[in-house]
PDB file of N, CA and C in Angstrom:
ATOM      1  N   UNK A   1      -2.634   6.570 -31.214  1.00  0.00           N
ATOM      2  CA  UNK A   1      -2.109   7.256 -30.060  1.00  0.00           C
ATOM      3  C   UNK A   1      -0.951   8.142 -30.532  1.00  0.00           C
ATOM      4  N   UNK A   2      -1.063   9.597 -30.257  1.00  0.00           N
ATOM      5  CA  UNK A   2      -0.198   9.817 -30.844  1.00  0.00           C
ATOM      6  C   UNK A   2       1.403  10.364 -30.018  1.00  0.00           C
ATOM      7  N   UNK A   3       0.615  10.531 -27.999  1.00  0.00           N
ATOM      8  CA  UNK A   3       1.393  11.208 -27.045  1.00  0.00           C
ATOM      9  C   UNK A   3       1.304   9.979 -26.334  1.00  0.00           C
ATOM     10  N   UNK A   4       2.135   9.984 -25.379  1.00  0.00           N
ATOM     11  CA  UNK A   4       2.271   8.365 -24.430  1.00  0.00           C
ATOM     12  C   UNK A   4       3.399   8.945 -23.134  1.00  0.00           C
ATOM     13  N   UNK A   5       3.016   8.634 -22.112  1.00  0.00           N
ATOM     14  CA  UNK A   5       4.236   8.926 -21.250  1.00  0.00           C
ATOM     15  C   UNK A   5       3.789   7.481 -19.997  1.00  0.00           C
ATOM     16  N   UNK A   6       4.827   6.796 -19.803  1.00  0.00           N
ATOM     17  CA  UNK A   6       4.711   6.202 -18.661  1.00  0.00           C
ATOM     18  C   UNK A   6       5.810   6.273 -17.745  1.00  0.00           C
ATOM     19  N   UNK A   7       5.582   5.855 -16.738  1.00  0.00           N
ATOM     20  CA  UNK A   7       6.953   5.758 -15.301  1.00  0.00           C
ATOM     21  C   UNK A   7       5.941   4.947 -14.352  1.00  0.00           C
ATOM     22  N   UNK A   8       7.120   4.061 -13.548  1.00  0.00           N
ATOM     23  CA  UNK A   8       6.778   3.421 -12.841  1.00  0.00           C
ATOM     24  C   UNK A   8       6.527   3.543 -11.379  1.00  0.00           C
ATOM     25  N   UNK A   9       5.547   3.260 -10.847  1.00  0.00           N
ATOM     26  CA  UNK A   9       5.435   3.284  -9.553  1.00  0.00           C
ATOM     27  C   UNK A   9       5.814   2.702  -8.908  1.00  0.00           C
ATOM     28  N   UNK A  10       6.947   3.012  -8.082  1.00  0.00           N
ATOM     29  CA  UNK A  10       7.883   2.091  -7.111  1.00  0.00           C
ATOM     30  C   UNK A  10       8.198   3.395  -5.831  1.00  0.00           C
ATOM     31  N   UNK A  11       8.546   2.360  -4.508  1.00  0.00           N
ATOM     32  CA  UNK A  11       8.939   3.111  -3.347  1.00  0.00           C
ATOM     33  C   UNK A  11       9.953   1.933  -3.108  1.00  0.00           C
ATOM     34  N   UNK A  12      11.536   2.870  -3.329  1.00  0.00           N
ATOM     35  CA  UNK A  12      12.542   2.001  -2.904  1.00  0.00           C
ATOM     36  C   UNK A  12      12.848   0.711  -3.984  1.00  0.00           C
ATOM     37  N   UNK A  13      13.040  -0.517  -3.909  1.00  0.00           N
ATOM     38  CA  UNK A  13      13.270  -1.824  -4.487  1.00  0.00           C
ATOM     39  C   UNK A  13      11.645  -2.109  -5.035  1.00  0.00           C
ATOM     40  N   UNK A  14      10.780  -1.792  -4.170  1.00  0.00           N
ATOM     41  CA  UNK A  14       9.413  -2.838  -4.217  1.00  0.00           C
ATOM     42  C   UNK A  14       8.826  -1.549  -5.414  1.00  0.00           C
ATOM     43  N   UNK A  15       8.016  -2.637  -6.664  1.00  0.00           N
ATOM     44  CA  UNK A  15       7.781  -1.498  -7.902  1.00  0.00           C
ATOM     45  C   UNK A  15       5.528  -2.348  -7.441  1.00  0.00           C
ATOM     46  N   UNK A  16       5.488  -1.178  -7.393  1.00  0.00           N
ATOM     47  CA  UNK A  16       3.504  -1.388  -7.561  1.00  0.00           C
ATOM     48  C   UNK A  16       2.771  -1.465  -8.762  1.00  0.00           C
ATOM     49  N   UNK A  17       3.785  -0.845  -9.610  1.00  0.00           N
ATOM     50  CA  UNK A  17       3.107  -1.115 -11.253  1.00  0.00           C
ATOM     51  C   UNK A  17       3.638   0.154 -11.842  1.00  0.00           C
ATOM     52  N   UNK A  18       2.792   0.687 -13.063  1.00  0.00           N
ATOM     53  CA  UNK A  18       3.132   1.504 -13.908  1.00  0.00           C
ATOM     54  C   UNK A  18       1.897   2.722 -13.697  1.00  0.00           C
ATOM     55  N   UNK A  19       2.541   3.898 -14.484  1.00  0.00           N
ATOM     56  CA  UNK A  19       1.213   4.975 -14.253  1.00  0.00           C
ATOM     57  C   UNK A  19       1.642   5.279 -15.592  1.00  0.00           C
ATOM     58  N   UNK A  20       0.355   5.447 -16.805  1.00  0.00           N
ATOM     59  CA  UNK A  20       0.530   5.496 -18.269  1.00  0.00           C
ATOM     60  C   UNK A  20      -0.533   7.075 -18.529  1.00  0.00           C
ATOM     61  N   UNK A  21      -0.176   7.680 -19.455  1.00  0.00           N
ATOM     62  CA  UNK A  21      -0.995   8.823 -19.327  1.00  0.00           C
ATOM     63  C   UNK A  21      -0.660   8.511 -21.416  1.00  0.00           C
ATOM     64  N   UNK A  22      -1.871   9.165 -21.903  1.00  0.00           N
ATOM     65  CA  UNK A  22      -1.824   9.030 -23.474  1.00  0.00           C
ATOM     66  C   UNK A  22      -2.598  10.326 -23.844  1.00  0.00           C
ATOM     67  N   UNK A  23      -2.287  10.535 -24.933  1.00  0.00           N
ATOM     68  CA  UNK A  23      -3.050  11.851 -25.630  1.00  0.00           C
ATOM     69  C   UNK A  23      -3.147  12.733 -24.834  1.00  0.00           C
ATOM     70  N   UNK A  24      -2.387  13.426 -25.249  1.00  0.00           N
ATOM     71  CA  UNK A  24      -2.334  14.612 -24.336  1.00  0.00           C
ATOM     72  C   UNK A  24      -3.115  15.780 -24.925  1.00  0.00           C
ATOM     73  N   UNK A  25      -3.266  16.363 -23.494  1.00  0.00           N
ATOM     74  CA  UNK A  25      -4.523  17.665 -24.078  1.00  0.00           C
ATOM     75  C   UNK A  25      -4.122  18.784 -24.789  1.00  0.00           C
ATOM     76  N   UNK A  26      -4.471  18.913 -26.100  1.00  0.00           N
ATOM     77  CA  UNK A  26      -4.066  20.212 -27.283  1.00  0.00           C
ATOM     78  C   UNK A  26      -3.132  18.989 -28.347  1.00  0.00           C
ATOM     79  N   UNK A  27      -2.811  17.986 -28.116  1.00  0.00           N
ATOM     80  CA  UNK A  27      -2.227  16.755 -29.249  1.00  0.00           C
ATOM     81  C   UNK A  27      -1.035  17.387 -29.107  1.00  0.00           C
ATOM     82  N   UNK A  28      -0.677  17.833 -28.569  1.00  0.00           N
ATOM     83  CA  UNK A  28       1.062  17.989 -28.319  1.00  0.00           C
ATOM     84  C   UNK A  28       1.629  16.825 -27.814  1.00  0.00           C
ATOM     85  N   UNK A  29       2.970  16.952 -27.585  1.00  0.00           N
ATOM     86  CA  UNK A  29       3.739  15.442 -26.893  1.00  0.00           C
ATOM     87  C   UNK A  29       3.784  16.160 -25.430  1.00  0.00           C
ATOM     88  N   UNK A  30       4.071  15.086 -24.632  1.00  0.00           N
ATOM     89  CA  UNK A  30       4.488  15.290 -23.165  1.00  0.00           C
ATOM     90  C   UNK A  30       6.093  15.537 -23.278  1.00  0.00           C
ATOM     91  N   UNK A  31       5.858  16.655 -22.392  1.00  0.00           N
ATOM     92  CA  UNK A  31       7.609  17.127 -21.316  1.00  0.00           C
ATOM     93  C   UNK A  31       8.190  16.740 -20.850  1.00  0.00           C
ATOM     94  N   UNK A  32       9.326  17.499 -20.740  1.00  0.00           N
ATOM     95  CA  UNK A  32      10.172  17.192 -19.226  1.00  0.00           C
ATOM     96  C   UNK A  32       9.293  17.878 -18.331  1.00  0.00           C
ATOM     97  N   UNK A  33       8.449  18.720 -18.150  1.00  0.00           N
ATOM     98  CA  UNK A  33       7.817  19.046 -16.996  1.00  0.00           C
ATOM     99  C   UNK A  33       5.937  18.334 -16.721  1.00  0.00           C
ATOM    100  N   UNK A  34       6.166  17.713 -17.936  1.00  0.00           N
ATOM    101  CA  UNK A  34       5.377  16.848 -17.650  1.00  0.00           C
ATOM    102  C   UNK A  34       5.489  14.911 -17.045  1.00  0.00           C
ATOM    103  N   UNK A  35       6.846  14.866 -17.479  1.00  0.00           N
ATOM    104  CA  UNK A  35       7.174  13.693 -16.597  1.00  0.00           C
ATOM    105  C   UNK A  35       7.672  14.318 -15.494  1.00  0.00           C
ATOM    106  N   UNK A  36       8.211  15.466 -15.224  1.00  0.00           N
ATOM    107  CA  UNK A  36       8.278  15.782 -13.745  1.00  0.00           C
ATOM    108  C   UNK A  36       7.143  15.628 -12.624  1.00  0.00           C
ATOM    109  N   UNK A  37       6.188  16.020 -13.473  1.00  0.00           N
ATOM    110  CA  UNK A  37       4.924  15.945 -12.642  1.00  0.00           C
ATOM    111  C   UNK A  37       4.800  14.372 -12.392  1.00  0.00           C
ATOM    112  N   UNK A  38       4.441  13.794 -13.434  1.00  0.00           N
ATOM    113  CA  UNK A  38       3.995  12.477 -13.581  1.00  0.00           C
ATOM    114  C   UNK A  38       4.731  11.431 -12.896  1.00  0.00           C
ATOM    115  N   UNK A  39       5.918  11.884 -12.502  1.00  0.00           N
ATOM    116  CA  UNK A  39       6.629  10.899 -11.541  1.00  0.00           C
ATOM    117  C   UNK A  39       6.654  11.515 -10.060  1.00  0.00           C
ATOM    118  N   UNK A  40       6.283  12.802 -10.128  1.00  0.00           N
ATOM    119  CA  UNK A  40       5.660  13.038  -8.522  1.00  0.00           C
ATOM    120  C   UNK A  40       4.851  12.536  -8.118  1.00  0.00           C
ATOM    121  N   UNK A  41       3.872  12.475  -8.923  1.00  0.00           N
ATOM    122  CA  UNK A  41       2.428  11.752  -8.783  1.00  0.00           C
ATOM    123  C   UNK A  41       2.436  10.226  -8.444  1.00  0.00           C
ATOM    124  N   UNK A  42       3.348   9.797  -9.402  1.00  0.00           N
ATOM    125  CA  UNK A  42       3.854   8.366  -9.181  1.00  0.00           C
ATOM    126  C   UNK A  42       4.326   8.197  -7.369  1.00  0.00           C
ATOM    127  N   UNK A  43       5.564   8.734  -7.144  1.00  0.00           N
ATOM    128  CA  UNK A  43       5.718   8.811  -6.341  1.00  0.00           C
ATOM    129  C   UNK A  43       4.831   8.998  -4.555  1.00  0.00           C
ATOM    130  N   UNK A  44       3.961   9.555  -5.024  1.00  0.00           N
ATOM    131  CA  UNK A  44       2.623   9.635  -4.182  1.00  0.00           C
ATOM    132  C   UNK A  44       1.932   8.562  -4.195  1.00  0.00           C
ATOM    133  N   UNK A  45       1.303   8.291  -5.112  1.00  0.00           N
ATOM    134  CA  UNK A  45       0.976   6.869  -5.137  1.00  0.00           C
ATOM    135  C   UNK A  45       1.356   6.125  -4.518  1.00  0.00           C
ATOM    136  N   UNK A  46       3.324   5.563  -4.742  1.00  0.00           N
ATOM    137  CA  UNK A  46       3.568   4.222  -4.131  1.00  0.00           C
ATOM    138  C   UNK A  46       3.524   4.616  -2.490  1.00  0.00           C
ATOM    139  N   UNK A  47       3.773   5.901  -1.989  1.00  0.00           N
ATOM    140  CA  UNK A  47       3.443   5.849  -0.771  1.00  0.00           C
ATOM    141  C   UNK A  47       2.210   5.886  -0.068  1.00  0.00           C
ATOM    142  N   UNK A  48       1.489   6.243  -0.666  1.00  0.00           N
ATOM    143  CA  UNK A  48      -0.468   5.657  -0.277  1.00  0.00           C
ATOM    144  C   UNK A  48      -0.146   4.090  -0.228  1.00  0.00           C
ATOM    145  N   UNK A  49       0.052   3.769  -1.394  1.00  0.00           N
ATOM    146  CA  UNK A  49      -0.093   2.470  -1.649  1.00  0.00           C
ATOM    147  C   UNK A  49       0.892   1.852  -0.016  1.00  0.00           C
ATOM    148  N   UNK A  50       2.176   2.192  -0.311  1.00  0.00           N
ATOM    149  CA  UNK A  50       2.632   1.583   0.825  1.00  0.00           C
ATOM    150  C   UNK A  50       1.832   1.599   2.502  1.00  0.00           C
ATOM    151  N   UNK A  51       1.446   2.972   2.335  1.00  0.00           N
ATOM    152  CA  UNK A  51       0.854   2.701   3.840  1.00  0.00           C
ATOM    153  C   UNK A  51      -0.403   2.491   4.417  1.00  0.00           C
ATOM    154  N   UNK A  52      -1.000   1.966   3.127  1.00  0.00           N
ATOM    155  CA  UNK A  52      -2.366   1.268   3.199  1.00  0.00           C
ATOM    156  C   UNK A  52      -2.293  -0.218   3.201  1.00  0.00           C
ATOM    157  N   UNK A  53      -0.865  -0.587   2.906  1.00  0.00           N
ATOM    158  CA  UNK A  53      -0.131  -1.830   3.238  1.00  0.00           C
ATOM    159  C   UNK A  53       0.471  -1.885   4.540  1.00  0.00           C
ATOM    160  N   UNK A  54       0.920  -0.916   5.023  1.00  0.00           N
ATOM    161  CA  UNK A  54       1.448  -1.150   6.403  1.00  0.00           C
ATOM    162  C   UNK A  54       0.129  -0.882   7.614  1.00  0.00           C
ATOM    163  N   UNK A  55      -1.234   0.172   7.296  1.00  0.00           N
ATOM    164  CA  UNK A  55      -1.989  -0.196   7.938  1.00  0.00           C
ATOM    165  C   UNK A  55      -2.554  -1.286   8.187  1.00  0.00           C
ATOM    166  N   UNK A  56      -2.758  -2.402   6.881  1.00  0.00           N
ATOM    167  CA  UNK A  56      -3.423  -3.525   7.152  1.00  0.00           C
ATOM    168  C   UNK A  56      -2.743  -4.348   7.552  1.00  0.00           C
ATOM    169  N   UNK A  57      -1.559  -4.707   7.596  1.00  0.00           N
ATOM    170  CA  UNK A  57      -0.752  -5.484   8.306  1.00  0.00           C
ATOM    171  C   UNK A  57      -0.442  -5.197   9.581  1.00  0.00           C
ATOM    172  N   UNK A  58      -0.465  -3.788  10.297  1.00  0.00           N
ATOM    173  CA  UNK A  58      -0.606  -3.534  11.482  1.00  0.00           C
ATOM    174  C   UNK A  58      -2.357  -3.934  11.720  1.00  0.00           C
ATOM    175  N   UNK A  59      -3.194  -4.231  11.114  1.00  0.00           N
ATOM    176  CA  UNK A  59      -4.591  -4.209  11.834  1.00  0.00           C
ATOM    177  C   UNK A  59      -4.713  -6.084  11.669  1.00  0.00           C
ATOM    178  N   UNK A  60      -3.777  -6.199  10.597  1.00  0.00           N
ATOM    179  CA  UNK A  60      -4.060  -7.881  10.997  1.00  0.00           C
ATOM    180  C   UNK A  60      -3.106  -8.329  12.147  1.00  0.00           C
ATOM    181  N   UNK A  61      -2.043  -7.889  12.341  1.00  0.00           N
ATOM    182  CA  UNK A  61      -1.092  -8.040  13.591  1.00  0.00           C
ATOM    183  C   UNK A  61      -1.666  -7.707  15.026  1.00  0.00           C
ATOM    184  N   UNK A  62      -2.482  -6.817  15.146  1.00  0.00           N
ATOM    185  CA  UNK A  62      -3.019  -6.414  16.010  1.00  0.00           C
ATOM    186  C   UNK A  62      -4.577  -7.531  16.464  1.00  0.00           C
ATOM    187  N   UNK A  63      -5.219  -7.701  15.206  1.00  0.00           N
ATOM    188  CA  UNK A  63      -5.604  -8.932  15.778  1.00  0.00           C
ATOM    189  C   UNK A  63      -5.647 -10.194  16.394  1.00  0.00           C
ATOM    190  N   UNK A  64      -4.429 -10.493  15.381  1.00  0.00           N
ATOM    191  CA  UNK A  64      -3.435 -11.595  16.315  1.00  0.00           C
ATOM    192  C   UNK A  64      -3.167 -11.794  17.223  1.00  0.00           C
ATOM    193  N   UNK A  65      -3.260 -10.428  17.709  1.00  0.00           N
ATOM    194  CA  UNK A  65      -2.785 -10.493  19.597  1.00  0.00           C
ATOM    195  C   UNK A  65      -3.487 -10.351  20.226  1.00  0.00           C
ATOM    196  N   UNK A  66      -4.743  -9.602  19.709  1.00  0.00           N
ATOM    197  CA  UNK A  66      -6.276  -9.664  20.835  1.00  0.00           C
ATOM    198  C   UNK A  66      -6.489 -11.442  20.703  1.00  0.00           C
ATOM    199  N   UNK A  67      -6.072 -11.757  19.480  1.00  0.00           N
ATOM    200  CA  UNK A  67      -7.163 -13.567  19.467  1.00  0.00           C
ATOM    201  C   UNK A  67      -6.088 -14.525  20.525  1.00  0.00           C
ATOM    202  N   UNK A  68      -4.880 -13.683  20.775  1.00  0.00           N
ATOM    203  CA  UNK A  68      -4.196 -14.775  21.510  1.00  0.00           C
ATOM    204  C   UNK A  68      -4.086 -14.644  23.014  1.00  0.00           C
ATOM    205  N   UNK A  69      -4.617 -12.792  23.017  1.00  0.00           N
ATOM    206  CA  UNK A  69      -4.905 -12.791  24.684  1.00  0.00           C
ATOM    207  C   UNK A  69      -6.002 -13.201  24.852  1.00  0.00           C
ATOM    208  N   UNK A  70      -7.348 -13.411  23.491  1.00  0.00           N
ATOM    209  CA  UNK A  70      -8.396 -14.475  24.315  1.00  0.00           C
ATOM    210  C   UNK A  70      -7.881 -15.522  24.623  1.00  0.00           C
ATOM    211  N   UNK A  71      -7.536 -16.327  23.534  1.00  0.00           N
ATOM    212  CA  UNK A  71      -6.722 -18.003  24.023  1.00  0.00           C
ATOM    213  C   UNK A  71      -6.674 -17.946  25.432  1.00  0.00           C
ATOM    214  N   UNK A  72      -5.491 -17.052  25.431  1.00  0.00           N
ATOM    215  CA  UNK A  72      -4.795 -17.059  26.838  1.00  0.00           C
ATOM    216  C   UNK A  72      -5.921 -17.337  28.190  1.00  0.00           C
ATOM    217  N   UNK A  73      -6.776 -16.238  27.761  1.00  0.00           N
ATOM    218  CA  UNK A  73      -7.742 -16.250  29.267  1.00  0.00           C
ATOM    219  C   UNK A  73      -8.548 -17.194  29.379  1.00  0.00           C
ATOM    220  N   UNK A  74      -8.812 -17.626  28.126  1.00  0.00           N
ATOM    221  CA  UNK A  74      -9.823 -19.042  28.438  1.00  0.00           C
ATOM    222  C   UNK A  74      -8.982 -19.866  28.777  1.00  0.00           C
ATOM    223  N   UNK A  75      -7.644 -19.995  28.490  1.00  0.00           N
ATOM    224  CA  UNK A  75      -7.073 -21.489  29.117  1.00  0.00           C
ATOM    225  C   UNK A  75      -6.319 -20.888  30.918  1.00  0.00           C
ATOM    226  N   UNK A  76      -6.570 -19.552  30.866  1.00  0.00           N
ATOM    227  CA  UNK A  76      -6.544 -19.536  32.539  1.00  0.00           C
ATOM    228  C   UNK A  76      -7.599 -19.641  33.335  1.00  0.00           C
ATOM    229  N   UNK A  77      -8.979 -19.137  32.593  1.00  0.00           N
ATOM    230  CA  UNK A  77      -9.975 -19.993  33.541  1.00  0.00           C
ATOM    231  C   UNK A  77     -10.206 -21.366  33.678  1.00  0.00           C
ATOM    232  N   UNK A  78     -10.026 -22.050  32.172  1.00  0.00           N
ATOM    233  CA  UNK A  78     -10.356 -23.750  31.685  1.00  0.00           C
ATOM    234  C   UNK A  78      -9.441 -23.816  33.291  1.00  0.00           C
ATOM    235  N   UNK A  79      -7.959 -23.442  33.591  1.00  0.00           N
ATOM    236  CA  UNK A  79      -7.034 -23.964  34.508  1.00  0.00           C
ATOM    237  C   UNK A  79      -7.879 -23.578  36.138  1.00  0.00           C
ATOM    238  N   UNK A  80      -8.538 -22.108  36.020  1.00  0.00           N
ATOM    239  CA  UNK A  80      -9.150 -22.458  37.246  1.00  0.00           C
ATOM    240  C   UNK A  80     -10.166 -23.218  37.678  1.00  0.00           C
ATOM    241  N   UNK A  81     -10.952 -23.122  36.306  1.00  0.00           N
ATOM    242  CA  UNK A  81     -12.098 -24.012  36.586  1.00  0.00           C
ATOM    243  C   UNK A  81     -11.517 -25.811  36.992  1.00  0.00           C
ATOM    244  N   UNK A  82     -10.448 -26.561  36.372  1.00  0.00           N
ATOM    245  CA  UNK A  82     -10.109 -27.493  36.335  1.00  0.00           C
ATOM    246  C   UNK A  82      -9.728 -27.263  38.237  1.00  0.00           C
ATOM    247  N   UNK A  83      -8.685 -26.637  38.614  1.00  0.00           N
ATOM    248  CA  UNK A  83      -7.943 -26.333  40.078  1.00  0.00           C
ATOM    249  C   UNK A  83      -9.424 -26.377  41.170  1.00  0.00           C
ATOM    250  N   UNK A  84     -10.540 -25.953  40.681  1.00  0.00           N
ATOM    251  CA  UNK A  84     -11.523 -25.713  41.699  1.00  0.00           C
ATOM    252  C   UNK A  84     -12.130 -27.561  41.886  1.00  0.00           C
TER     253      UNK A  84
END
């Protein structure tokens, strides 16, 4: 290997991993305008990443509350059916 650039993918405190790029095209070394890029990119990433985390936790939260307004209605009929 003779080119190597890594940076990490993080949004804020929380790190998602690393983004590694090697051999670069024409065998030159990587830049400063090539880690510029490469940590934009990074940067993109952890926010996909983040909000493909906050969608699924809003779609499991959201289930939660349809399964508990079923609960709910079956134990208000179980209560009418019991009252009748």
């Amino acid at each position: 290997m003779r080119s190597f650039l890594g940076v990490p993918v993080r949004r804020g405190p929380r790190r998602f991993g690393n983004l590694y790029l090697a051999e670069k095209r024409g065998g030159g070394e990587f830049n400063a305008e090539d880690e510029r890029l490469v940590v934009t990119l990074a940067a993109f990433a952890a926010a996909a990443i983040e909000s493909a985390l906050l969608v699924s936790t809003e779609r499991a939260r959201a289930s939660a509350v349809a399964e508990l307004a079923a609960a709910e209605e079956r134990a208000r009929v179980d209560r009418n059916l019991l009252a009748q």
